[in-house]
C-alpha atoms as a PDB file:
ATOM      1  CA  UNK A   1      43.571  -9.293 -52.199  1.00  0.00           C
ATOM      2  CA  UNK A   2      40.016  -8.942 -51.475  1.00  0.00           C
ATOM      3  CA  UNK A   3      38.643 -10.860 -48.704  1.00  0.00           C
ATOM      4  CA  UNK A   4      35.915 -13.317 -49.575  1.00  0.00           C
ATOM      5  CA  UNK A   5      32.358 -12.568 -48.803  1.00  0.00           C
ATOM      6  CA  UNK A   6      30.656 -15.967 -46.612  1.00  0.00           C
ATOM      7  CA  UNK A   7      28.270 -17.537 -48.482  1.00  0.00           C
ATOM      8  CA  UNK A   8      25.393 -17.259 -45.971  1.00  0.00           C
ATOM      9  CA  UNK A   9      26.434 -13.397 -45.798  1.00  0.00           C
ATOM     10  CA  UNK A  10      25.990 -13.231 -48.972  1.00  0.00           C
ATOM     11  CA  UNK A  11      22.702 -14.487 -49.211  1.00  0.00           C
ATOM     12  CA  UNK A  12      21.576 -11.975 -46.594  1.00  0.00           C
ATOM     13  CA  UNK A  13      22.621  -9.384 -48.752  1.00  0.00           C
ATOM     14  CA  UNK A  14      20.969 -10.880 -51.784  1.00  0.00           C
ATOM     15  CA  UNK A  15      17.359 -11.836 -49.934  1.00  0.00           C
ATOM     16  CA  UNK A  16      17.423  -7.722 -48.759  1.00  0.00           C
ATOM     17  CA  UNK A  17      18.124  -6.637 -51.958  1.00  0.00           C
ATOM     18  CA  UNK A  18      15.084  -9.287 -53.421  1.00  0.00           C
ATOM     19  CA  UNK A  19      12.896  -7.475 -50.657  1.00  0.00           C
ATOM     20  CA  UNK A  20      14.417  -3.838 -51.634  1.00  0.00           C
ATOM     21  CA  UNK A  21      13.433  -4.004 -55.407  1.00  0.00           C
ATOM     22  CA  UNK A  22      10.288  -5.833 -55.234  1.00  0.00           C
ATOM     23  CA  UNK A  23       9.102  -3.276 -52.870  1.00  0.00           C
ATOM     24  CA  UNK A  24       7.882  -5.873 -49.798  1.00  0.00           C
ATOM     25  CA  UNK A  25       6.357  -4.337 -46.964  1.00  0.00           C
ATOM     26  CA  UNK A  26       5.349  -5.637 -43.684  1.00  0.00           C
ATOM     27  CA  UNK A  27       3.373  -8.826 -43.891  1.00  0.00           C
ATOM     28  CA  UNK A  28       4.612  -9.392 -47.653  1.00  0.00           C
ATOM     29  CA  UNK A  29       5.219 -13.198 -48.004  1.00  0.00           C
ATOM     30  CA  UNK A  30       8.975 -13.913 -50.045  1.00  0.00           C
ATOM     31  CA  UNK A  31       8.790 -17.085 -52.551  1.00  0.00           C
ATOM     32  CA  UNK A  32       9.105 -20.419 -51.649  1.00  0.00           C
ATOM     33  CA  UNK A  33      12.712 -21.349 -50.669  1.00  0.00           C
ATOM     34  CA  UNK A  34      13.957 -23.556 -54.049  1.00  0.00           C
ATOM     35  CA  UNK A  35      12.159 -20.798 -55.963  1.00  0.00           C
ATOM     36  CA  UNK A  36      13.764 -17.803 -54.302  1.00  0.00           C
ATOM     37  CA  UNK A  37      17.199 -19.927 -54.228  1.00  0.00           C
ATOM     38  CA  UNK A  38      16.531 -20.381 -58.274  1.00  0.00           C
ATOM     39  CA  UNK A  39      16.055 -16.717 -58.911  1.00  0.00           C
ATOM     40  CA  UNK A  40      18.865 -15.377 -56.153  1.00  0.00           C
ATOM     41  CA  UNK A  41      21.446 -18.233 -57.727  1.00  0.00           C
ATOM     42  CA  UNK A  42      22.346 -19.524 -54.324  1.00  0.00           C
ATOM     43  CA  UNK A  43      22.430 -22.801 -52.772  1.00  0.00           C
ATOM     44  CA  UNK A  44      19.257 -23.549 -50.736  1.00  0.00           C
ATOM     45  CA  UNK A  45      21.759 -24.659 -47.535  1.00  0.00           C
ATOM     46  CA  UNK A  46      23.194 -21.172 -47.798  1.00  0.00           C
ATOM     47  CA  UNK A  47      19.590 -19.540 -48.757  1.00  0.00           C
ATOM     48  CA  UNK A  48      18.562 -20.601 -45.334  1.00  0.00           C
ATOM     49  CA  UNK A  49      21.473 -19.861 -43.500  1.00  0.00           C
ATOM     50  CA  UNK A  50      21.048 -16.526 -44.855  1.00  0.00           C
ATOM     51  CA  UNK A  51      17.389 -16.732 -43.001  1.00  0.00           C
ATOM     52  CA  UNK A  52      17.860 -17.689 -40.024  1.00  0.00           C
ATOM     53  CA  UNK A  53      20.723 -14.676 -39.699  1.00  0.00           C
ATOM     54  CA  UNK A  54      18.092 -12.070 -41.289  1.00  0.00           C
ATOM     55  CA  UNK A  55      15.040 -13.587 -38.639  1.00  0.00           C
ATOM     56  CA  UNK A  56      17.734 -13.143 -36.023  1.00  0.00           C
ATOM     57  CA  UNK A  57      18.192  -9.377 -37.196  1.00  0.00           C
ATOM     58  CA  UNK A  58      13.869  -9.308 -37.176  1.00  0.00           C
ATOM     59  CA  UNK A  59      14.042  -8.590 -40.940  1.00  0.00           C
ATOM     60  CA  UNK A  60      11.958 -11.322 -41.337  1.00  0.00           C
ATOM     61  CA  UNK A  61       9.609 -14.215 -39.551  1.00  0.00           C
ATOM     62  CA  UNK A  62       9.351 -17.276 -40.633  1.00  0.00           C
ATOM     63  CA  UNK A  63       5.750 -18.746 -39.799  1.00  0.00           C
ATOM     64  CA  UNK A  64       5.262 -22.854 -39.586  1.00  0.00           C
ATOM     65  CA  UNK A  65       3.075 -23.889 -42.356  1.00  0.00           C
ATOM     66  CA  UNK A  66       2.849 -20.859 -44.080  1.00  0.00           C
ATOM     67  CA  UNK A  67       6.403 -19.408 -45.137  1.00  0.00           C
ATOM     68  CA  UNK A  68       8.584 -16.903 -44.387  1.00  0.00           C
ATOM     69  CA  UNK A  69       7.382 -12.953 -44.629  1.00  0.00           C
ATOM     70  CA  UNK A  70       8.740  -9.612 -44.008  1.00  0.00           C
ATOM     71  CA  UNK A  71       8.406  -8.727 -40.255  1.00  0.00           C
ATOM     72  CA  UNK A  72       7.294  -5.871 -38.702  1.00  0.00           C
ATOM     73  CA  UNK A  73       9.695  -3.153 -37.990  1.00  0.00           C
ATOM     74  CA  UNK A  74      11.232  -3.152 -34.172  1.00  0.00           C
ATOM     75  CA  UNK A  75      13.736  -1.777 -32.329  1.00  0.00           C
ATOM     76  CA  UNK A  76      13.226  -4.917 -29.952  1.00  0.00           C
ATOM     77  CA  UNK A  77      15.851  -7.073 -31.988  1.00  0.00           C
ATOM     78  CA  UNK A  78      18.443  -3.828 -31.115  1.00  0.00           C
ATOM     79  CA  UNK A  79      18.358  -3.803 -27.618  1.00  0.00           C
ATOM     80  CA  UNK A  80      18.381  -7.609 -27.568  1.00  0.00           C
ATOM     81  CA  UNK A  81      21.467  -8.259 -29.176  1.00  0.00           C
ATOM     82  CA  UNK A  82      23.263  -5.615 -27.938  1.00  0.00           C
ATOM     83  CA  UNK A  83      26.892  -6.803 -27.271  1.00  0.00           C
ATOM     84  CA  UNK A  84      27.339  -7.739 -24.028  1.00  0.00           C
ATOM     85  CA  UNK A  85      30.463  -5.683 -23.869  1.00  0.00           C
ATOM     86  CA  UNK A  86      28.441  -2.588 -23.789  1.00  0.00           C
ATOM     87  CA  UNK A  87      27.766  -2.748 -20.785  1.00  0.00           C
ATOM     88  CA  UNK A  88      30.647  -2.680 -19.024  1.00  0.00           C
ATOM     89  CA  UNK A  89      31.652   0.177 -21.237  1.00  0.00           C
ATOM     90  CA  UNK A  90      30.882   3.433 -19.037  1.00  0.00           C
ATOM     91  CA  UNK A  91      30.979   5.865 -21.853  1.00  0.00           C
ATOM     92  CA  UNK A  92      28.224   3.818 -24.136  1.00  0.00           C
ATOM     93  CA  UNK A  93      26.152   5.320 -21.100  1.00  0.00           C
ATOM     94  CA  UNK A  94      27.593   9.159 -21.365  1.00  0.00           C
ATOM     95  CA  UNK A  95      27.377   8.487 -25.578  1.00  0.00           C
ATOM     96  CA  UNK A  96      23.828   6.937 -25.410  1.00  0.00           C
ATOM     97  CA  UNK A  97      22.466   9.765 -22.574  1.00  0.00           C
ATOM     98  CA  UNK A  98      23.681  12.471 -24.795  1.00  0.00           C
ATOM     99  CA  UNK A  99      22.260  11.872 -27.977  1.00  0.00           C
ATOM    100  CA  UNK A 100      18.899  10.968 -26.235  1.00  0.00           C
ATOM    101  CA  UNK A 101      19.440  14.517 -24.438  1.00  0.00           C
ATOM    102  CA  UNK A 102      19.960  15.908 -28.105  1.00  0.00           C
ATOM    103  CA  UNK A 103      15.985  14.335 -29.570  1.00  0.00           C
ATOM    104  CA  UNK A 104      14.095  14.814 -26.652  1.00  0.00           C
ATOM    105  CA  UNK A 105      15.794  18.610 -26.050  1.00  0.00           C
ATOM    106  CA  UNK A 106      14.951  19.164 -29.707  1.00  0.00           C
ATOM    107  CA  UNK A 107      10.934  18.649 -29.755  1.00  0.00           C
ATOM    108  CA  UNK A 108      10.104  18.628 -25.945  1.00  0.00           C
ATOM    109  CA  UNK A 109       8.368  22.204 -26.736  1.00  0.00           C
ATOM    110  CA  UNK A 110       6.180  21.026 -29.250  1.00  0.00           C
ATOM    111  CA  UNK A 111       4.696  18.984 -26.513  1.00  0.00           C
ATOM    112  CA  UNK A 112       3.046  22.207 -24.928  1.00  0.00           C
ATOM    113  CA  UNK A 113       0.503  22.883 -28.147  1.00  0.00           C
ATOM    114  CA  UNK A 114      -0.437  19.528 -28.762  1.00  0.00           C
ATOM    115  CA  UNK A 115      -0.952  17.617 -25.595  1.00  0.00           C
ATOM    116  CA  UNK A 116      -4.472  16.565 -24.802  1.00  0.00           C
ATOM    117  CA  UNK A 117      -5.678  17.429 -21.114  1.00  0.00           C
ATOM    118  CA  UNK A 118      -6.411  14.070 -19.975  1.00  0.00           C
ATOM    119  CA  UNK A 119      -2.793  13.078 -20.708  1.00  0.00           C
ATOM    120  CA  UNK A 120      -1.343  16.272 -19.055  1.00  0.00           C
ATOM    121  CA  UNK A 121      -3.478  14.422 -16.045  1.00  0.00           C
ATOM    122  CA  UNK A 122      -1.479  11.488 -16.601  1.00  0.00           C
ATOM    123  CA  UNK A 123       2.078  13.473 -16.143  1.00  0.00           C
ATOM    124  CA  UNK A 124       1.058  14.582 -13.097  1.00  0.00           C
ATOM    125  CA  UNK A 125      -0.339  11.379 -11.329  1.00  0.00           C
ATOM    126  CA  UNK A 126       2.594   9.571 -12.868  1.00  0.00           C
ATOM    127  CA  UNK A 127       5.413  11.756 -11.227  1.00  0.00           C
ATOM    128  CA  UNK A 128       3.138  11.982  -7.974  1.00  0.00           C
ATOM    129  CA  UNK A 129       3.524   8.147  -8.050  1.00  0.00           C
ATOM    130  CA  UNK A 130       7.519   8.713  -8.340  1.00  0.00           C
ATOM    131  CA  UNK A 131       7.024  10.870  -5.764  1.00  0.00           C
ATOM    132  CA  UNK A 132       5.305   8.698  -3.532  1.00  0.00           C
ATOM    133  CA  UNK A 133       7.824   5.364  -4.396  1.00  0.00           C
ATOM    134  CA  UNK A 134      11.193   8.022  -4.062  1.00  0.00           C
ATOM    135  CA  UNK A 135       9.956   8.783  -0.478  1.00  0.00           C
ATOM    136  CA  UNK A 136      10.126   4.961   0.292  1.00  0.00           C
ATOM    137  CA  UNK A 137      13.061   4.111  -1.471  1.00  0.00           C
ATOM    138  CA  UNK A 138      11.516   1.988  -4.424  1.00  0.00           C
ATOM    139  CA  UNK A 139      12.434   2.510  -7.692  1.00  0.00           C
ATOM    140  CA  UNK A 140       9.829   3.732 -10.168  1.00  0.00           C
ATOM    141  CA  UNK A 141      11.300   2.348 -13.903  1.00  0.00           C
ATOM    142  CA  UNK A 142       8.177   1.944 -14.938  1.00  0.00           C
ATOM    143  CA  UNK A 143       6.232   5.146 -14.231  1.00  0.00           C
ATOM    144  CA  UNK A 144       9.790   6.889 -15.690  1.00  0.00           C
ATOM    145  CA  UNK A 145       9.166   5.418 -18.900  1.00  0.00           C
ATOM    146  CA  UNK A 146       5.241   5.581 -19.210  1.00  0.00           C
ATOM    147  CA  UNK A 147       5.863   9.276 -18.368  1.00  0.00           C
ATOM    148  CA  UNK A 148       8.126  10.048 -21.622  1.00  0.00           C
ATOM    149  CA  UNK A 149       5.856   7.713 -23.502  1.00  0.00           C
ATOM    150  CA  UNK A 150       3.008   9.717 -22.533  1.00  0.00           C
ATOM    151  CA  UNK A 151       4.818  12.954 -23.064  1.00  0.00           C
ATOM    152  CA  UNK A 152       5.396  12.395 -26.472  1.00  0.00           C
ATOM    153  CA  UNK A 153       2.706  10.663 -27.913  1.00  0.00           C
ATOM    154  CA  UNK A 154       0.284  14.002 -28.749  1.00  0.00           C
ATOM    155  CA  UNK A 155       3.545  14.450 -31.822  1.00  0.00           C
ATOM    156  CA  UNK A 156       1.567  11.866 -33.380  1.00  0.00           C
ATOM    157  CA  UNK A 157       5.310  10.658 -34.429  1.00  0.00           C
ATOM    158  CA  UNK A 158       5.379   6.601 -34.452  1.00  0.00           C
ATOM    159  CA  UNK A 159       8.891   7.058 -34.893  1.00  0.00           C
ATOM    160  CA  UNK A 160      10.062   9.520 -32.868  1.00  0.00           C
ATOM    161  CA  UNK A 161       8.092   7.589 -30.307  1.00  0.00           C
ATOM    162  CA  UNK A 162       9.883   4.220 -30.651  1.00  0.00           C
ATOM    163  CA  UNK A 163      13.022   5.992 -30.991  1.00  0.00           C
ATOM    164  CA  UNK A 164      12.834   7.830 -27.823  1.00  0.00           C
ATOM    165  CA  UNK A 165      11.377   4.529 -26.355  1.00  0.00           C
ATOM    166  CA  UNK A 166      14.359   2.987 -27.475  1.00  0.00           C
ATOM    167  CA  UNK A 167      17.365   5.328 -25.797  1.00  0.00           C
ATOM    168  CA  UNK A 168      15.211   5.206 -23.203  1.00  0.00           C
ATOM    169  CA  UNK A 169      15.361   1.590 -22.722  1.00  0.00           C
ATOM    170  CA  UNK A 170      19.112   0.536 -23.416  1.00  0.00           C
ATOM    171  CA  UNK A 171      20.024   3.718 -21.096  1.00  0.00           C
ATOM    172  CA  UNK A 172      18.330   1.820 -18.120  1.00  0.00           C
ATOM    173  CA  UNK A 173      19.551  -1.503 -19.522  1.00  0.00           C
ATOM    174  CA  UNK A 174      23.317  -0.644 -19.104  1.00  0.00           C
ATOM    175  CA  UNK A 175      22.654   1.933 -16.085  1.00  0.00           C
ATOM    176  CA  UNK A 176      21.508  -1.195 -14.101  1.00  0.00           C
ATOM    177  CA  UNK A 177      23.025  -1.686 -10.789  1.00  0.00           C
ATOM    178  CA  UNK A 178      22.891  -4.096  -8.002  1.00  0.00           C
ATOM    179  CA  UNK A 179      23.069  -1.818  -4.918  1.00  0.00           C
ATOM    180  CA  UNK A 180      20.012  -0.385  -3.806  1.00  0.00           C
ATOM    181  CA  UNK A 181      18.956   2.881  -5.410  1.00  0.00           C
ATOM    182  CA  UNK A 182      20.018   5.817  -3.763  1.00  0.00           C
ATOM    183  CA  UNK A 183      17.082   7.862  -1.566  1.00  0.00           C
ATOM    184  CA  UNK A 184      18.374  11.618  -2.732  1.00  0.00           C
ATOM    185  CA  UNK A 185      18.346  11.015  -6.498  1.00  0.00           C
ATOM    186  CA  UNK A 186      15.137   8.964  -6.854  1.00  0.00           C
ATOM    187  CA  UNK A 187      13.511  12.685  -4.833  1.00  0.00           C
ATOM    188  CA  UNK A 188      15.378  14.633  -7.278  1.00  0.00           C
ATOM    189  CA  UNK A 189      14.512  12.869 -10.233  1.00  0.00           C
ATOM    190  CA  UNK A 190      10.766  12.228  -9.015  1.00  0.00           C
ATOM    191  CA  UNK A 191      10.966  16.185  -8.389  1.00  0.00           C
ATOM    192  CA  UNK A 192      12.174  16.874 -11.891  1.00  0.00           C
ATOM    193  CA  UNK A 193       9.087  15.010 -13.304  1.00  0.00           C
ATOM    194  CA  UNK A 194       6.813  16.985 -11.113  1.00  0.00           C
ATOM    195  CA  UNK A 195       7.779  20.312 -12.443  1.00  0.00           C
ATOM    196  CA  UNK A 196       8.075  18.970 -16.103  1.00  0.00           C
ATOM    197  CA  UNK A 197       4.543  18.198 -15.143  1.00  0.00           C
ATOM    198  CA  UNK A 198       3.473  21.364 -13.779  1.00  0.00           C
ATOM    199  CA  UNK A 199       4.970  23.365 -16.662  1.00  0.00           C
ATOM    200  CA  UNK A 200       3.554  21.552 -19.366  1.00  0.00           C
ATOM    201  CA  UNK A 201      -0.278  21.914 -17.483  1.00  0.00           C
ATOM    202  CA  UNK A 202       0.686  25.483 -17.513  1.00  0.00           C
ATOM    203  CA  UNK A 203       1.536  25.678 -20.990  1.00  0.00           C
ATOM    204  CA  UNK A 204       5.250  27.667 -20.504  1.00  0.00           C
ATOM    205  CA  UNK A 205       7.291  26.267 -23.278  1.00  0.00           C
ATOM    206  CA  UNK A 206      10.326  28.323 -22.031  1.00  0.00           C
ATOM    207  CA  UNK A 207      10.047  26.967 -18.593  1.00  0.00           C
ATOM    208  CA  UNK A 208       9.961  23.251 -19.947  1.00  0.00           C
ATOM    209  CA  UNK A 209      12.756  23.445 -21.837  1.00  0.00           C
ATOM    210  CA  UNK A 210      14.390  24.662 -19.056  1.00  0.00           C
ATOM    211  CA  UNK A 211      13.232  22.294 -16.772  1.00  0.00           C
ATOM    212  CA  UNK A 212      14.113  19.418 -18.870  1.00  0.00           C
ATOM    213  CA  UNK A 213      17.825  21.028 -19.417  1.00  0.00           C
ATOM    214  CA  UNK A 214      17.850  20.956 -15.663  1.00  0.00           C
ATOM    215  CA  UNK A 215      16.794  16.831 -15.852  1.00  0.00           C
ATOM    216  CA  UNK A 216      19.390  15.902 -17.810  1.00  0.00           C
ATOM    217  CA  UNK A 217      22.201  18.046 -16.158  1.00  0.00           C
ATOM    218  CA  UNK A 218      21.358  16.411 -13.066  1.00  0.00           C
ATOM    219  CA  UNK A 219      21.378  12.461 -14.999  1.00  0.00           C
ATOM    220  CA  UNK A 220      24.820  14.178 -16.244  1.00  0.00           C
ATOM    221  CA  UNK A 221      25.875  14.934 -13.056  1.00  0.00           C
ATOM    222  CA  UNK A 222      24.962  10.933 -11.073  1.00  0.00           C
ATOM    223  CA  UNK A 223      26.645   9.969 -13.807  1.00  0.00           C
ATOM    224  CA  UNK A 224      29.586  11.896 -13.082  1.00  0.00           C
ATOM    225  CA  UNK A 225      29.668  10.512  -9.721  1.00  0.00           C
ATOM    226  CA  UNK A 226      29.445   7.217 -10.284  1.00  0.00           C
ATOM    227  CA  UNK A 227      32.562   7.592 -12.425  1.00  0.00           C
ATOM    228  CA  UNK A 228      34.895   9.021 -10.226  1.00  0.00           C
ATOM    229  CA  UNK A 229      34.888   5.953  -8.847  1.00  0.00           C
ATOM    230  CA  UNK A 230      35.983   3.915 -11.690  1.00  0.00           C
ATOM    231  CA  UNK A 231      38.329   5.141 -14.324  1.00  0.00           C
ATOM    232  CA  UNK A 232      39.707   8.469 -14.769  1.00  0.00           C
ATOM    233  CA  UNK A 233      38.969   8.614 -18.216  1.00  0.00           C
ATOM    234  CA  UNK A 234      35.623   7.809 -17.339  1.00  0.00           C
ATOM    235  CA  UNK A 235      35.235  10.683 -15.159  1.00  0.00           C
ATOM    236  CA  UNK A 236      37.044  13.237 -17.807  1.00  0.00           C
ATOM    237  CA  UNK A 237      34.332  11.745 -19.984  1.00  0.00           C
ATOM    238  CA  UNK A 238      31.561  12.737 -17.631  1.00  0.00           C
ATOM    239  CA  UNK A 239      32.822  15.957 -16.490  1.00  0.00           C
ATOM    240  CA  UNK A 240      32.814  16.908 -20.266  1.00  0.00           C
ATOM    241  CA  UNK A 241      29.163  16.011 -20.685  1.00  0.00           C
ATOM    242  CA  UNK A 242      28.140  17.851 -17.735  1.00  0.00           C
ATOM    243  CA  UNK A 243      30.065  21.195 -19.019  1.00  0.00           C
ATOM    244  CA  UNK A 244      28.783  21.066 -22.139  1.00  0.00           C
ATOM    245  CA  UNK A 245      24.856  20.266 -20.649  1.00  0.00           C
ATOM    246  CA  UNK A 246      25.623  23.276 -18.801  1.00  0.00           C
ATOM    247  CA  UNK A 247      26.893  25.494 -21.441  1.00  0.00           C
ATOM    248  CA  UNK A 248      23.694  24.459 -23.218  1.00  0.00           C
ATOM    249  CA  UNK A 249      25.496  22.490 -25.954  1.00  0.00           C
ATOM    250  CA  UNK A 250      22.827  19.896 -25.663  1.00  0.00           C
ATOM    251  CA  UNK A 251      19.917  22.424 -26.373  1.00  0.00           C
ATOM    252  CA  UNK A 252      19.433  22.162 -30.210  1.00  0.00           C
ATOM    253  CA  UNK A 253      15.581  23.409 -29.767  1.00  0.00           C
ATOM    254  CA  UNK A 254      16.244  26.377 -31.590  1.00  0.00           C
ATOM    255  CA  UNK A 255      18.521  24.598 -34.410  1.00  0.00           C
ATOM    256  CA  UNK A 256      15.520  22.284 -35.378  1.00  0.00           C
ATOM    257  CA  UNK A 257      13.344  24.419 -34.925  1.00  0.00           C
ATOM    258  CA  UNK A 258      15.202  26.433 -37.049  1.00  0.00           C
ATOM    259  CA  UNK A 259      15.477  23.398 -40.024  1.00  0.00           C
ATOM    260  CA  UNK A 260      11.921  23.000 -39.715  1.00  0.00           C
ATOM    261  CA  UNK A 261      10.663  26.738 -40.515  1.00  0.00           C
END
């Protein structure tokens, strides 16, 4: 027997489909509610219902006075409704660090030919300011993610951008702790910057990609750590990851590099 579809589900499905084959883009205003409910063949009550749950999602905005229009794409709405359950799920970090490992890994060279000077400037003052906050025992969240931000932002790639922007985000989200950051690997990561830093002002686009293989091992590796001291299929996870980092099963560079030719 086939279950029944809600009716306020199934007006979400019908109001994307209205936006799909009419070809709205950002901005585009949808019709009146009784005269979208008319054409749809829904109920207004569920028409709305089917609203709110779409504005909720950030498909669209509803504006007072003026109606309701197709809103601007964001990965915003994702990270805030990510289930809480997430976070207490260790290997949603291991999952979410690998395939942000895997993008990043896989255009971090084409940074080297297209990054301006004054933003190879930026790298380096950023990761001095790691640095300078490591040596003191402050974190440096910020300066972490203006630094891949301004790394990638010569690809000219809005949404490569976002989507690194985006792993980057949730990672730190769930990898939130309440104890006090740990002196060694706030150095070590401030350190990794540094040289990511040097060898992109120097232009070696072997050297990066080795460097930034080397980054990520070592994010493997805390992760690792903090495992073993939680579940042991936790730390099997992690002790995986950090093989196959090693092994250079993260480094698909040459693959899509390879796809792109």
């Amino acid at each position: 027997m086939a279950t029944r579809v809600p009716a306020y589900r199934q007006a979400q499905l019908e109001i994307k489909r209205f936006i799909e084959v009419n070809r709205l883009g950002m901005g585009d205003p949808l019709p009146p509610e009784a005269v979208l409910a008319r054409e749809l063949g829904i109920s207004r009550p569920s028409l709305r219902e089917g609203m709110k749950a779409l504005e909720s999602l950030g498909i669209v905005e509803s504006r007072h006075g003026e109606g309701v229009f197709v809103a601007p794409f964001s990965f915003d709405t994702i990270i805030e409704n990510l289930p809480y359950s997430i976070v207490a799920d260790g290997k949603s970090l291991y999952d979410l660090l690998q395939v942000r490992a895997a993008i990043e890994l896989g255009v971090v060279t084409q940074v080297v030919d297209r990054i301006s000077p004054q933003d190879k400037a930026r790298l380096r003052e950023l990761a001095e300011r790691m640095m300078a906050a490591a040596k003191e025992g402050r974190d440096f969240e910020q300066e972490d993610g203006e630094f891949h931000a301004t790394m990638y932002r010569c690809l000219d790639n809005p949404f490569l951008s976002r989507l690194i922007d985006l792993f980057w985000r949730v990672f730190h989200r769930l990898n939130q702790s309440d104890t006090a950051p740990d002196h060694w690997a706030l150095e070590s990561t401030a350190q990794d910057h540094l040289r990511i830093a040097e060898v992109i002002d120097r232009g070696d686009k072997a050297a990066l990609l080795e460097e930034h293989q080397k980054h990520f091992r070592a994010i493997f590796s805390r992760l690792q750590q903090a495992a073993s001291q939680g579940t042991a299929a936790q730390g099997r996870q992690a002790q995986a990851l950090v093989q196959q980092v090693a092994a250079g099963g993260l480094d698909l560079a040459g693959r899509l590099e390879r796809l792109n030719k």
